[in-house]
C-alpha atoms as a PDB file:
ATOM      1  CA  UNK A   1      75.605 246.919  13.848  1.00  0.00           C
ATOM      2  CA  UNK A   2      73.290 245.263  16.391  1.00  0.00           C
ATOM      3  CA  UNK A   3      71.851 241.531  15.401  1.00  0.00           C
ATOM      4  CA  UNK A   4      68.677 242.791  15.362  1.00  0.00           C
ATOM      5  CA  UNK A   5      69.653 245.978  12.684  1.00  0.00           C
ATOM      6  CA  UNK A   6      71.516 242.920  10.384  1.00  0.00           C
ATOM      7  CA  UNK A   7      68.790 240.547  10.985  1.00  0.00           C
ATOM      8  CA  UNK A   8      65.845 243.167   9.977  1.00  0.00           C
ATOM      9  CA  UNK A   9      68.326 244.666   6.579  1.00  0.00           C
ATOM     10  CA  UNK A  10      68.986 240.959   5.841  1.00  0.00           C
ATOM     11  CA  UNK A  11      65.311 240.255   5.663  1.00  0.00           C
ATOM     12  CA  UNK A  12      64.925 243.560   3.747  1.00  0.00           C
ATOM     13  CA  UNK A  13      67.387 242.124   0.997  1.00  0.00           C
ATOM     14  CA  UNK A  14      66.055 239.125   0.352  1.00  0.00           C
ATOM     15  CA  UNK A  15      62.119 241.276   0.037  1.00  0.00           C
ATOM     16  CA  UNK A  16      63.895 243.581  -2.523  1.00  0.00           C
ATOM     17  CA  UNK A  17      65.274 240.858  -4.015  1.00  0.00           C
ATOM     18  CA  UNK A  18      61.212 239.664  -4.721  1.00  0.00           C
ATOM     19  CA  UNK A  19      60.627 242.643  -5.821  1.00  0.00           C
ATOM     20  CA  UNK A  20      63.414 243.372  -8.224  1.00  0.00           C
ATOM     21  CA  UNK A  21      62.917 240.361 -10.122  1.00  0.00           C
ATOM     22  CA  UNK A  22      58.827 240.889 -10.134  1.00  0.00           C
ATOM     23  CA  UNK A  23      59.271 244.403 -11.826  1.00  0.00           C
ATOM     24  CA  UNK A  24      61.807 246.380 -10.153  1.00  0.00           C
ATOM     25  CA  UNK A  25      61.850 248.827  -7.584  1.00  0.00           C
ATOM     26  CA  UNK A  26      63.375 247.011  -4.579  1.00  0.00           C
ATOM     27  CA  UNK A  27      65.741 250.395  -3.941  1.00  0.00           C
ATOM     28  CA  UNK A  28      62.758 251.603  -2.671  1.00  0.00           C
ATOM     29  CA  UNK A  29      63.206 249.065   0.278  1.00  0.00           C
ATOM     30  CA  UNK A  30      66.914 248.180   0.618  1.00  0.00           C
ATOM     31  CA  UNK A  31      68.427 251.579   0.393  1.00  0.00           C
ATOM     32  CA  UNK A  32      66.932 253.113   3.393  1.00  0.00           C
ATOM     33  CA  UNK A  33      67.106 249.883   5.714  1.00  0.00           C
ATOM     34  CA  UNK A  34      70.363 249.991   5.217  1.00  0.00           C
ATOM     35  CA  UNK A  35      70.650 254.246   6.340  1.00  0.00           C
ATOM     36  CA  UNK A  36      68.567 252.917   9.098  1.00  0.00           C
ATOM     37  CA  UNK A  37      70.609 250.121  10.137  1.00  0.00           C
ATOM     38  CA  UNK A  38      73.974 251.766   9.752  1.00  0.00           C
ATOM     39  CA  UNK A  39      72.696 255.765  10.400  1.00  0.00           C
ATOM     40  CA  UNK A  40      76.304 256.801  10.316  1.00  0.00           C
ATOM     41  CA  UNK A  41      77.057 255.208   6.283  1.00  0.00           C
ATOM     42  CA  UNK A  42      77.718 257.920   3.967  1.00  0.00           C
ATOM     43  CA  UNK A  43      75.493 258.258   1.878  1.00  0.00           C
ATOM     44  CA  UNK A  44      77.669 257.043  -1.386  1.00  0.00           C
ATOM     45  CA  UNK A  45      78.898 254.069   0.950  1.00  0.00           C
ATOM     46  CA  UNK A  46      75.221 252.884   1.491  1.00  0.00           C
ATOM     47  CA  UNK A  47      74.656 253.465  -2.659  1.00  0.00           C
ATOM     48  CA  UNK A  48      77.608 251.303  -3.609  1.00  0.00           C
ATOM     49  CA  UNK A  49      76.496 248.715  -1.024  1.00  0.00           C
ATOM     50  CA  UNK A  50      73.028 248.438  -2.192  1.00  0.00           C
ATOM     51  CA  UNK A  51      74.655 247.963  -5.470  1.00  0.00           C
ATOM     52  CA  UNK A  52      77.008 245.130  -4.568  1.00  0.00           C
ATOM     53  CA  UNK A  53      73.487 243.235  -2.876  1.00  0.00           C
ATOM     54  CA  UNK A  54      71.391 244.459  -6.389  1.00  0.00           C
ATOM     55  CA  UNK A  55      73.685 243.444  -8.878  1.00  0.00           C
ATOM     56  CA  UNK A  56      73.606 239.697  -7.275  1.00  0.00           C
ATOM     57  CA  UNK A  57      69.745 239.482  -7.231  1.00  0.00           C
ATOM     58  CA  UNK A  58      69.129 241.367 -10.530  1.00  0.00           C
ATOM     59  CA  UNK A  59      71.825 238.956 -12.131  1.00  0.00           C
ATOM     60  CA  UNK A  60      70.067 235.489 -10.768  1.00  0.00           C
ATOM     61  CA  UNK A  61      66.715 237.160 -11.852  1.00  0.00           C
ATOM     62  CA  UNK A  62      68.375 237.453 -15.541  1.00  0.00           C
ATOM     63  CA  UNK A  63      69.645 234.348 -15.804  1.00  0.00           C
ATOM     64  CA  UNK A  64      66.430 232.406 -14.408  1.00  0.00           C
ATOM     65  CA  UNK A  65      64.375 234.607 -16.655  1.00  0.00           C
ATOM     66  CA  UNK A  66      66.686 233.534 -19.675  1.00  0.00           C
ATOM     67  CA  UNK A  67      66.793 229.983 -19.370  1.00  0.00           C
ATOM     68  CA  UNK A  68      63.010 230.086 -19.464  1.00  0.00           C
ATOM     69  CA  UNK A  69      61.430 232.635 -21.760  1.00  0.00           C
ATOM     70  CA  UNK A  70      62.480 234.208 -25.025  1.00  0.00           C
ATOM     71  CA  UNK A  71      64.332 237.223 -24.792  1.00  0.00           C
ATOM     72  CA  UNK A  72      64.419 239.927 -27.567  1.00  0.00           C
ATOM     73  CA  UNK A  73      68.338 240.597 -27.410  1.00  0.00           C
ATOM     74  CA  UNK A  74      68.153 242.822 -30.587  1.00  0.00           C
ATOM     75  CA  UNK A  75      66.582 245.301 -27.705  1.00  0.00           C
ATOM     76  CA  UNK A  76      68.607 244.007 -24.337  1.00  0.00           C
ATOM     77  CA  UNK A  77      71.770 243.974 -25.705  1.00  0.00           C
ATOM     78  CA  UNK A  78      72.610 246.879 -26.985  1.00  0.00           C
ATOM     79  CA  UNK A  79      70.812 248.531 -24.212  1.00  0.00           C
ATOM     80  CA  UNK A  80      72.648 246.277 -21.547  1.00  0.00           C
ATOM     81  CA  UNK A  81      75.558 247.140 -23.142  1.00  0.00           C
ATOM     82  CA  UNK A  82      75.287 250.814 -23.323  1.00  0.00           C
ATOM     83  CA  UNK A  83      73.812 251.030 -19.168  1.00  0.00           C
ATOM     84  CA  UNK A  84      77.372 249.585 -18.418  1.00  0.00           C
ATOM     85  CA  UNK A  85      79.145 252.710 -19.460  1.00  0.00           C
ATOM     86  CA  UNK A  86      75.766 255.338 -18.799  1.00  0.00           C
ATOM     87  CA  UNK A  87      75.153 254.332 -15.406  1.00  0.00           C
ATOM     88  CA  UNK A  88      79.018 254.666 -14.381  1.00  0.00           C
ATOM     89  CA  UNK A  89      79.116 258.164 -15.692  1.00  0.00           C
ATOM     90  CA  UNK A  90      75.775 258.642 -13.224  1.00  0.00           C
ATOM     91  CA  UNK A  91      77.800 256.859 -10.526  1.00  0.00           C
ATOM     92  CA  UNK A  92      80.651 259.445 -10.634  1.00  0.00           C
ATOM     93  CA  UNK A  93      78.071 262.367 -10.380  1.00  0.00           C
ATOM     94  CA  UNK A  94      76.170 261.351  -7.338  1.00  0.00           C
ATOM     95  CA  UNK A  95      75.884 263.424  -4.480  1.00  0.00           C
ATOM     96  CA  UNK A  96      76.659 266.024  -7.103  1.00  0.00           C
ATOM     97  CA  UNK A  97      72.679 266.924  -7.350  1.00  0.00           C
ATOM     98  CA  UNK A  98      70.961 267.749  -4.251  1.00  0.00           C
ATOM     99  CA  UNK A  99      68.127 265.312  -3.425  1.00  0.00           C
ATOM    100  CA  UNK A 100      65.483 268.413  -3.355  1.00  0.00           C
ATOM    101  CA  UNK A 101      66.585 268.948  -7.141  1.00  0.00           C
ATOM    102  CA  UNK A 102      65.297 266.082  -8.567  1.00  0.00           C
ATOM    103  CA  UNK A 103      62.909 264.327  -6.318  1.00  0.00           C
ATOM    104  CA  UNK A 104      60.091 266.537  -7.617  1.00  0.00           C
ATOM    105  CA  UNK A 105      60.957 265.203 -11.323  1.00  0.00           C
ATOM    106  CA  UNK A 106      60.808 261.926 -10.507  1.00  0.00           C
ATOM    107  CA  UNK A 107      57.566 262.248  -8.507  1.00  0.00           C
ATOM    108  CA  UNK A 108      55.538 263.674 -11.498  1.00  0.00           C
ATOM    109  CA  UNK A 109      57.476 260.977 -13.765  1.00  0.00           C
ATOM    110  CA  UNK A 110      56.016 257.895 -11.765  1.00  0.00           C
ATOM    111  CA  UNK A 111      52.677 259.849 -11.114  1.00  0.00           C
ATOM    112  CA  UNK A 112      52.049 259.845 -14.974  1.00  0.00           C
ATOM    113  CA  UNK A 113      53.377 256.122 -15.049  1.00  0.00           C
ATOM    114  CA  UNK A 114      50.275 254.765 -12.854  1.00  0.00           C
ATOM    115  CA  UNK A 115      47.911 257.428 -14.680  1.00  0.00           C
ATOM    116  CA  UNK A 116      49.600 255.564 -17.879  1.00  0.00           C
ATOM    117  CA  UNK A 117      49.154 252.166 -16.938  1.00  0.00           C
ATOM    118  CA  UNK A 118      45.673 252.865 -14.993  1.00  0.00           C
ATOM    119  CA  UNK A 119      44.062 254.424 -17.824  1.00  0.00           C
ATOM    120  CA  UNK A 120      45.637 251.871 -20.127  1.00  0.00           C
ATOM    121  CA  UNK A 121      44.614 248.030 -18.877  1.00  0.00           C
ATOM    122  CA  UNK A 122      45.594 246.353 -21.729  1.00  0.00           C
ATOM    123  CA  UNK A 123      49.083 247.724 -21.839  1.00  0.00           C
ATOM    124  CA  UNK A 124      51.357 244.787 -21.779  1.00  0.00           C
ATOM    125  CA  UNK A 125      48.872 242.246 -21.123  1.00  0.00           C
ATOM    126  CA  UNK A 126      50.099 240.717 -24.467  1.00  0.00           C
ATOM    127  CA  UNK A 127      52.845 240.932 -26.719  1.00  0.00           C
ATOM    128  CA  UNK A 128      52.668 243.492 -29.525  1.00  0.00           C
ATOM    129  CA  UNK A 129      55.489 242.438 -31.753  1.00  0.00           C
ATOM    130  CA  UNK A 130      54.529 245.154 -34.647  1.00  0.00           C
ATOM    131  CA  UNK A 131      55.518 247.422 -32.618  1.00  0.00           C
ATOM    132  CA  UNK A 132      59.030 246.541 -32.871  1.00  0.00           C
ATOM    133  CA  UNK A 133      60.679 248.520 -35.608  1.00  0.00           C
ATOM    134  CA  UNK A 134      63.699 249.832 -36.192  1.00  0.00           C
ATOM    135  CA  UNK A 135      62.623 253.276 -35.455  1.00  0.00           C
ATOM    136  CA  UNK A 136      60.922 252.027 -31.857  1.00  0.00           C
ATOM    137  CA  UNK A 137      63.958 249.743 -31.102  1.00  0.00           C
ATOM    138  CA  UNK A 138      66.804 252.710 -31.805  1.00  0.00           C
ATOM    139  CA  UNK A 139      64.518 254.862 -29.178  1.00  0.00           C
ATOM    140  CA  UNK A 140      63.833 251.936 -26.723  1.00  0.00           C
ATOM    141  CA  UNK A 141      67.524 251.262 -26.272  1.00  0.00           C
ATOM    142  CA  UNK A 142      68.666 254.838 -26.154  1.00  0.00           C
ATOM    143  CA  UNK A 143      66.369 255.545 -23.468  1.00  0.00           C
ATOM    144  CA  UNK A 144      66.764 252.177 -21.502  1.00  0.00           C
ATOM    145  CA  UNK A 145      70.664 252.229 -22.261  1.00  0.00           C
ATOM    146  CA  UNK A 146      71.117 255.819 -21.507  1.00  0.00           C
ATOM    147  CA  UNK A 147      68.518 257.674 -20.150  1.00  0.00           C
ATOM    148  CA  UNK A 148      66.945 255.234 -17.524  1.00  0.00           C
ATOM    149  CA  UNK A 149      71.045 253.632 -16.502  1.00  0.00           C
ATOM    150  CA  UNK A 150      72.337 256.900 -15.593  1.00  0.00           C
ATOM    151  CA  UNK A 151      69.231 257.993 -13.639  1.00  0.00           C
ATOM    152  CA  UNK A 152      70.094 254.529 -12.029  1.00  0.00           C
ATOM    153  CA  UNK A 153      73.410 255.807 -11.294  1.00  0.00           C
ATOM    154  CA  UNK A 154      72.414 259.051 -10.074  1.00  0.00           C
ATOM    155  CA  UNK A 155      69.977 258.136  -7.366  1.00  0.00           C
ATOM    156  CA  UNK A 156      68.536 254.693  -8.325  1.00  0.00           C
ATOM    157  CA  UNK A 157      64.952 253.260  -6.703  1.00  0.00           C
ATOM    158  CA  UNK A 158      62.393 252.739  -9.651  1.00  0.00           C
ATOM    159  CA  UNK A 159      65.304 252.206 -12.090  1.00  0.00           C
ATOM    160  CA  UNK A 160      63.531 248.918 -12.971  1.00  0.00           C
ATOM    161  CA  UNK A 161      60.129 249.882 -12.771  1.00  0.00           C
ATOM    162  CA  UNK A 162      61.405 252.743 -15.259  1.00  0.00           C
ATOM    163  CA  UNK A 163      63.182 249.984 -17.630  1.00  0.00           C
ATOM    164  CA  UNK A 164      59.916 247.535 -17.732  1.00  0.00           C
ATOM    165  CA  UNK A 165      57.564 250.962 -19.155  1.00  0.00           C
ATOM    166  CA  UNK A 166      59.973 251.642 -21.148  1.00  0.00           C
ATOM    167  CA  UNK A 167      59.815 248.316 -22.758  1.00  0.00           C
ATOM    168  CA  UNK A 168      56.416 247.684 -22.825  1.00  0.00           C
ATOM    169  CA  UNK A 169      55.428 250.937 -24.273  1.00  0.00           C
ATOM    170  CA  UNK A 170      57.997 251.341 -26.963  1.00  0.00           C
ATOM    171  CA  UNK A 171      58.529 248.323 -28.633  1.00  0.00           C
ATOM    172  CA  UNK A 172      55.167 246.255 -26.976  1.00  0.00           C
ATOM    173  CA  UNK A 173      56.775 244.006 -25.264  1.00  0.00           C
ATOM    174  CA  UNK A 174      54.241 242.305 -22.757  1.00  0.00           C
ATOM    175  CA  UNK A 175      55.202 243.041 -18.992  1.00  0.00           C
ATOM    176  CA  UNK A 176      56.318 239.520 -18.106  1.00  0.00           C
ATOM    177  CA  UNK A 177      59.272 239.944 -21.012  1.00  0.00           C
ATOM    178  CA  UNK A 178      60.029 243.206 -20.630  1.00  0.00           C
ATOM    179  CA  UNK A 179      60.508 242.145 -16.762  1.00  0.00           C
ATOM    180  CA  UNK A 180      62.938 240.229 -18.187  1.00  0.00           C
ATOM    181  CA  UNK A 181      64.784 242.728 -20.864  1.00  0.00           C
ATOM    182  CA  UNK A 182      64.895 245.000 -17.638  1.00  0.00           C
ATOM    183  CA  UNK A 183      66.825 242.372 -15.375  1.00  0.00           C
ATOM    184  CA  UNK A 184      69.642 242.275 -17.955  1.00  0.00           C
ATOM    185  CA  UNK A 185      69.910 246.183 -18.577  1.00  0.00           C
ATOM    186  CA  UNK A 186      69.198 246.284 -14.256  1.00  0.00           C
ATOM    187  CA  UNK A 187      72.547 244.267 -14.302  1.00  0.00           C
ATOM    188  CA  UNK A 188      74.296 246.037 -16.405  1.00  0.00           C
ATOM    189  CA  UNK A 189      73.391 249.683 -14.431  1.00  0.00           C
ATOM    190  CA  UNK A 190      74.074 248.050 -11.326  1.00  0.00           C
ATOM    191  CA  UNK A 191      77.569 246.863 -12.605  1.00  0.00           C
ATOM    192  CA  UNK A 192      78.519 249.947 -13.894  1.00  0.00           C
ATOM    193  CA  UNK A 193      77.592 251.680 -11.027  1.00  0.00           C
ATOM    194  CA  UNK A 194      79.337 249.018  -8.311  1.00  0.00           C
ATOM    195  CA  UNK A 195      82.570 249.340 -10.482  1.00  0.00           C
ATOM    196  CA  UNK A 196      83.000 253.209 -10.018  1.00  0.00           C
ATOM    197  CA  UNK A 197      81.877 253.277  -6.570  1.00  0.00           C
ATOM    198  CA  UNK A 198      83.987 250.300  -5.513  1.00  0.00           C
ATOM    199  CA  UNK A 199      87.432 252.474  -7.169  1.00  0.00           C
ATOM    200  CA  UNK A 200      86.075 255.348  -5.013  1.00  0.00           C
ATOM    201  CA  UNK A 201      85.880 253.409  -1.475  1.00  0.00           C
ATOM    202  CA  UNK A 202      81.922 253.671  -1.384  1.00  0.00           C
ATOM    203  CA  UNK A 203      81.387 249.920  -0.653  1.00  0.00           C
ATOM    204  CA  UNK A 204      81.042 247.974   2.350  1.00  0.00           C
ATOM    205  CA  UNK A 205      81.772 244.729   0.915  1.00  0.00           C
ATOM    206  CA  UNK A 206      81.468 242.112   3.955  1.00  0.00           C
ATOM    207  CA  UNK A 207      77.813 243.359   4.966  1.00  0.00           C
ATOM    208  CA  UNK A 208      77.285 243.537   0.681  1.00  0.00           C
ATOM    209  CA  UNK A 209      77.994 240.087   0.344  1.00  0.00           C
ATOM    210  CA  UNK A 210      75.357 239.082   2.891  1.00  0.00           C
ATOM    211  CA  UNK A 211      73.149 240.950   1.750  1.00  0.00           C
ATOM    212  CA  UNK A 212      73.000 239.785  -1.983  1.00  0.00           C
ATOM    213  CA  UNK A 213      72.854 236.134  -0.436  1.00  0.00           C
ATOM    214  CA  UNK A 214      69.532 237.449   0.568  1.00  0.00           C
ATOM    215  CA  UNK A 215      68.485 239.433  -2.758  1.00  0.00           C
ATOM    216  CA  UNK A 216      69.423 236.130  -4.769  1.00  0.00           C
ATOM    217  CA  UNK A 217      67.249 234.027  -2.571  1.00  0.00           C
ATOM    218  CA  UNK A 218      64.594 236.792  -3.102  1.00  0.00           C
ATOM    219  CA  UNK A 219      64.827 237.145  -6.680  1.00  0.00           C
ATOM    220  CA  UNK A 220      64.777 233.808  -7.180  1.00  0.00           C
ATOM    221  CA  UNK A 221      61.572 233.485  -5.613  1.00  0.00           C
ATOM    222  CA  UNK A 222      60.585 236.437  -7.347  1.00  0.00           C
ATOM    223  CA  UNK A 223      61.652 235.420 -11.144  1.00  0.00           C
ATOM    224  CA  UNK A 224      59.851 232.069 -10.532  1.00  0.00           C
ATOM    225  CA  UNK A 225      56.684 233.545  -9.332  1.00  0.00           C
ATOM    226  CA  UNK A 226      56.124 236.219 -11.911  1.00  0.00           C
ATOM    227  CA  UNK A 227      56.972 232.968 -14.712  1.00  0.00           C
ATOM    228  CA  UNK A 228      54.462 231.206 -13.389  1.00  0.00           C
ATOM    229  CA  UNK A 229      52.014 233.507 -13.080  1.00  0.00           C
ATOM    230  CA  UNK A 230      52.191 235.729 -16.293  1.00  0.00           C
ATOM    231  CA  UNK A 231      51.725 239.427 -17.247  1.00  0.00           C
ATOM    232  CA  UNK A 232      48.922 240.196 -15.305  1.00  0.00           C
ATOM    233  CA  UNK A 233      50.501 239.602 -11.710  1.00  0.00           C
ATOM    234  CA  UNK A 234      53.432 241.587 -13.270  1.00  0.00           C
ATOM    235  CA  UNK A 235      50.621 244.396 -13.618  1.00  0.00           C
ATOM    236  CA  UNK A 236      49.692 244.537 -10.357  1.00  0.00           C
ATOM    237  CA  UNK A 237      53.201 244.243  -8.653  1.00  0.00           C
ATOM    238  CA  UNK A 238      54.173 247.101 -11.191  1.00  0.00           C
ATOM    239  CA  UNK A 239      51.538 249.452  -9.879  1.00  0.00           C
ATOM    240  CA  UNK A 240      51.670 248.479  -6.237  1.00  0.00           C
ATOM    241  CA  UNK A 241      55.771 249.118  -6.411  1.00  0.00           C
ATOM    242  CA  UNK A 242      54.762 252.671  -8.414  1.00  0.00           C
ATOM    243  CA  UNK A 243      52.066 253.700  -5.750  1.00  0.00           C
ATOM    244  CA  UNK A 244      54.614 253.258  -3.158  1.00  0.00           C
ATOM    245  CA  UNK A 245      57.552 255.096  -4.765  1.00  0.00           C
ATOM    246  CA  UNK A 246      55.581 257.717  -5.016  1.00  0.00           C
ATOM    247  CA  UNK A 247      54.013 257.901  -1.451  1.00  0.00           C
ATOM    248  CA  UNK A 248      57.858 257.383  -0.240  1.00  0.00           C
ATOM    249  CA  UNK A 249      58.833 260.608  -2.119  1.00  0.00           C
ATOM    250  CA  UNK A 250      56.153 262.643  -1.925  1.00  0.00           C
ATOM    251  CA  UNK A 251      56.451 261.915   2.084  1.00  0.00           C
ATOM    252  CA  UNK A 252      60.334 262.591   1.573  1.00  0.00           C
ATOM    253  CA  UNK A 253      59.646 266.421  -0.273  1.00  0.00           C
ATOM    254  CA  UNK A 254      56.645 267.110   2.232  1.00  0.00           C
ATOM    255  CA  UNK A 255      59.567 266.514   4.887  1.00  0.00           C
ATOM    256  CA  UNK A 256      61.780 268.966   3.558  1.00  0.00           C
ATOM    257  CA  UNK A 257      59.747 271.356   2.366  1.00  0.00           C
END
C-alpha cells in the first residue's frame, strides 16, 4: 500500500470513528476505503479488518459515554450480551448471501427509517421512560441482541444507526442514550464478529491496529461532541448518516442492475 492509500484510509478511520460514536454508521465510510486502498483484500479480510479498527472506536465511545450519562443496563446488557454470540453466527455466514440478495432489503429498511424519523420530530428528542416495560424491553433486546448483531455480522454498515431506532422507538429512550446503549451492543457485534473472523484468517492485523488508533481518536471526538450537544445534534447526524446509506446502496444496486 502506497503512503498516500494509508494516509487517505487512516484519515477515513479516524472520520468513522466520529461517526460511530455520533450514531453509527461509520461502515459506510471505512469499509470501502479500505477495498479501495487495498483493491486486491478479500472481501472477508477487509470485513474482519474493519472490525479489528470498529471494535476499538465503538469500545472508547462506550466507555466515554458510560462514565458520563446514565445507562439503562436492564436493556444493554442483555442485549450486549446476546450480539456477542448473534453476530458471530452472522460472521461465519458471510459471503454466504450474495450482495444483490439483500441490498434491496436493507434499502427499503433505512428508506422507512428517515420517513420514520422525518415524519416523527419529536422522536427521541426526550426520554420516554413509560415506555419501558417488560413487554417493550423483552422485544428491544431480542431485536438489538439478535436481529440487528447478526445483520452486523452478515454485512455490517448501518448496524448502529439500526441499534439507536431500535432503542429509541421501543423502549423511548431519547437519541443521545440510546447512542449510548448502541455503543455497548456495537461492541459486543463487533467482538463477536472479530473473534470468528480472526480463527478464519480474515484479519489484517498490523494495518487494523492503525487504523483503530484512528477510530479511537475519532470516536472520542465524536462521544464528546454528541454529550455536549444533546439529542437534537444526534437527530441530525442520524438522518444525514441514513440519507447517505441509502444513496450509497441505491447507487451500489443501480450498478449492478
Amino acid at each position: 500500500m502506497d503512503p498516500f492509500s494509508l494516509s487517505t484510509l487512516l484519515a477515513a478511520a479516524a472520520v468513522a470513528g466520529w461517526v460511530d460514536a455520533v450514531v453509527g454508521g461509520g461502515g459506510l465510510l471505512l469499509l470501502p476505503a479500505l477495498l479501495v486502498a487495498a483493491p486486491g483484500l478479500p472481501v472477508a479480510t477487509a470485513l474482519g479488518t474493519n472490525k479489528l479498527a470498529a471494535i476499538a472506536g465503538t469500545s472508547t465511545a462506550a466507555v466515554t459515554y458510560a462514565r458520563r450519562t446514565k445507562i439503562d443496563w436492564r436493556v444493554a446488557g442483555p442485549s450486549a450480551g446476546l450480539a456477542v454470540v448473534a453476530a458471530g453466527v452472522g460472521a461465519a455466514l458471510a459471503g454466504a448471501v450474495p450482495a444483490r440478495a439483500y441490498r434491496p432489503v436493507v434499502l427499503v429498511v433505512l428508506l422507512s427509517v428517515a420517513v420514520f424519523v422525518l415524519l416523527r420530530p419529536n422522536l427521541g428528542v426526550v426520554s420516554r421512560p413509560e415506555r419501558r416495560t417488560r413487554g417493550r424491553v423483552v422485544v428491544a433486546v431480542a431485536v438489538a441482541g439478535v436481529g440487528i448483531a447478526l445483520y452486523d455480522g452478515l454485512i455490517g454498515p448501518g448496524t448502529g444507526t439500526f441499534l439507536v431506532l431500535a432503542f429509541t422507538a421501543l423502549v423511548g429512550a431519547d437519541f443521545l442514550h440510546g447512542s449510548a446503549m448502541a455503543k455497548l451492543v456495537n461492541a459486543g457485534t463487533n467482538f463477536g464478529a472479530l473473534v470468528v473472523f480472526g480463527l478464519t484468517g480474515h484479519v489484517w492485523w498490523l494495518l487494523g491496529a492503525a487504523m483503530a488508533v484512528c477510530n479511537i481518536a475519532g470516536a472520542v471526538l465524536g462521544a464528546r461532541m454528541a454529550l455536549r450537544r444533546g439529542s437534537g445534534f444526534v437527530r441530525v447526524v442520524l438522518l444525514v448518516v441514513v440519507l447517505a446509506l441509502v444513496a450509497k446502496l441505491g447507487y451500489d444496486q443501480w450498478r449492478s442492475a
